[in-house]
Protein backbone atom coordinates (compact mmCIF):
# COMPACT_ATOMS: atom_id res chain seq x y z
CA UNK A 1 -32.61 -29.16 85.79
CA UNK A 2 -29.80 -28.89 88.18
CA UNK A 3 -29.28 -26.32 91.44
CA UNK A 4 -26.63 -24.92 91.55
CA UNK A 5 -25.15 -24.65 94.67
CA UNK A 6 -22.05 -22.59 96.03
CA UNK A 7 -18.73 -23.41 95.93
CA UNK A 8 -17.24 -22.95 99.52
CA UNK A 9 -14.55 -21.29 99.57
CA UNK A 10 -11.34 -22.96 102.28
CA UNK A 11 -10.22 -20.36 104.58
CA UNK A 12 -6.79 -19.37 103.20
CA UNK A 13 -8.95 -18.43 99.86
CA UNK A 14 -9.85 -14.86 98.86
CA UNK A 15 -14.02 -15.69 97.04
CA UNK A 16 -14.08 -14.36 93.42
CA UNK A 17 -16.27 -11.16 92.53
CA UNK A 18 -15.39 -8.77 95.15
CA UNK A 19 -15.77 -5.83 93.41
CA UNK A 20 -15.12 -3.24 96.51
CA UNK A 21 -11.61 -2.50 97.43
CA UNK A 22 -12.03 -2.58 100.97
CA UNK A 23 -13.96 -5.77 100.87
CA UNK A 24 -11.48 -7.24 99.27
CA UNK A 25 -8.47 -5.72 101.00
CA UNK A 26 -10.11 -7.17 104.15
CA UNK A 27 -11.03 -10.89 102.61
CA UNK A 28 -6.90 -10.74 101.17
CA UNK A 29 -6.18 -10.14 104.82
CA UNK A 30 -8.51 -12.80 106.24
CA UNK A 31 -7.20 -15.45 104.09
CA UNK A 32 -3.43 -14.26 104.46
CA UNK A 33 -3.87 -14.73 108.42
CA UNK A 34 -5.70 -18.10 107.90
CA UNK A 35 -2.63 -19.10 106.04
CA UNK A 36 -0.18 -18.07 108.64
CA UNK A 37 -2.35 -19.37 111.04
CA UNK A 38 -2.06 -23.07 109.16
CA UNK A 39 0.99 -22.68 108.55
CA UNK A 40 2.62 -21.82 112.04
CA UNK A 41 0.29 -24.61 114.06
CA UNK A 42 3.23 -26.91 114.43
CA UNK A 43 1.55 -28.55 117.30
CA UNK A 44 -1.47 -29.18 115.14
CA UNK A 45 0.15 -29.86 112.70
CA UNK A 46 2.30 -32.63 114.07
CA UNK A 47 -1.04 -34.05 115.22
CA UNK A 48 -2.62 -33.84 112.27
CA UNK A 49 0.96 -36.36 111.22
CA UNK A 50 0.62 -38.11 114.36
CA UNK A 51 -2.88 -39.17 113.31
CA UNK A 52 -2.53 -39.86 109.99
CA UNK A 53 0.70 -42.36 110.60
CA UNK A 54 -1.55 -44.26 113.32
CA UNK A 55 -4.32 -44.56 110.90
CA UNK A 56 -1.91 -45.85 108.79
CA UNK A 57 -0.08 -48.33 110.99
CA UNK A 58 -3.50 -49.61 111.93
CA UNK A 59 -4.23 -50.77 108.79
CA UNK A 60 -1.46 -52.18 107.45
CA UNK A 61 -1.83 -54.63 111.16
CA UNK A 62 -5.46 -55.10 110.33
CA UNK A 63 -3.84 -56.26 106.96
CA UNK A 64 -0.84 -58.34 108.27
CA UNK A 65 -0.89 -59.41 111.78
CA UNK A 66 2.41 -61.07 111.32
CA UNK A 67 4.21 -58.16 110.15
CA UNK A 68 3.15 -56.03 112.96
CA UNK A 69 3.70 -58.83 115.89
CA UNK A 70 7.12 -58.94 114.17
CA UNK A 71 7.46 -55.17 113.98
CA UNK A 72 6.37 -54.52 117.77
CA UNK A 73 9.11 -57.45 118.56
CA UNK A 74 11.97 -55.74 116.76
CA UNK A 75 11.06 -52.22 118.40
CA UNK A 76 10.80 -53.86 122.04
CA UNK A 77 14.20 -55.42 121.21
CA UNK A 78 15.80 -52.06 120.33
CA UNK A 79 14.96 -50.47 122.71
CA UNK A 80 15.99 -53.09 125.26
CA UNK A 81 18.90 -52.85 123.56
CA UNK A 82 19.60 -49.20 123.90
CA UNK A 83 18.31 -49.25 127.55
CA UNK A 84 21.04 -51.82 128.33
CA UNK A 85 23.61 -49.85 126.60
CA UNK A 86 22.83 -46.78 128.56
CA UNK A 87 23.25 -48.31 132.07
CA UNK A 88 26.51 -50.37 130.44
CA UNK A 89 27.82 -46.78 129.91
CA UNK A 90 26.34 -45.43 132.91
CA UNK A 91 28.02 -47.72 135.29
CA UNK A 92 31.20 -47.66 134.33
């Protein structure tokens, strides 16, 4: 015997078995706005990126130390690099 529970429903979903127009005219709404709403957040969005990528980073270090002393070197090196060019540029 097995309960059967609700399936939530994500925000940018209209639920099943509206059977009143203006119920569901106003859940089509809701869910259209949660959409736009997802779908505009750049800022969260690029967050939501940021965070996943450092997750990411993080565990390929955890995995290979090396790699990532190496990789932090090479970074630190080009941008050394580009800093000198700048002022090279810069000062004459």
């Amino acid at each position: 015997m097995s309960i059967e529970r609700p399936v939530p429903v994500p925000r940018t979903a209209v639920p099943l078995g509206i059977s009143d127009p203006v119920e569901s005219a106003r859940a089509e709404l809701k869910a259209a706005l949660a959409a736009i709403e997802v779908k505009a957040n750049v800022p969260r969005r690029a967050s939501d990126a940021v965070d996943r990528t450092i997750a990411d980073v993080r565990a390929k270090a955890q995995r290979n130390p090396g790699a990532a002393a190496a990789a932090v070197a090479g970074v630190a090196v080009a941008v050394g690099l580009a800093v000198w060019g700048i002022v090279n540029a810069y000062t004459r």
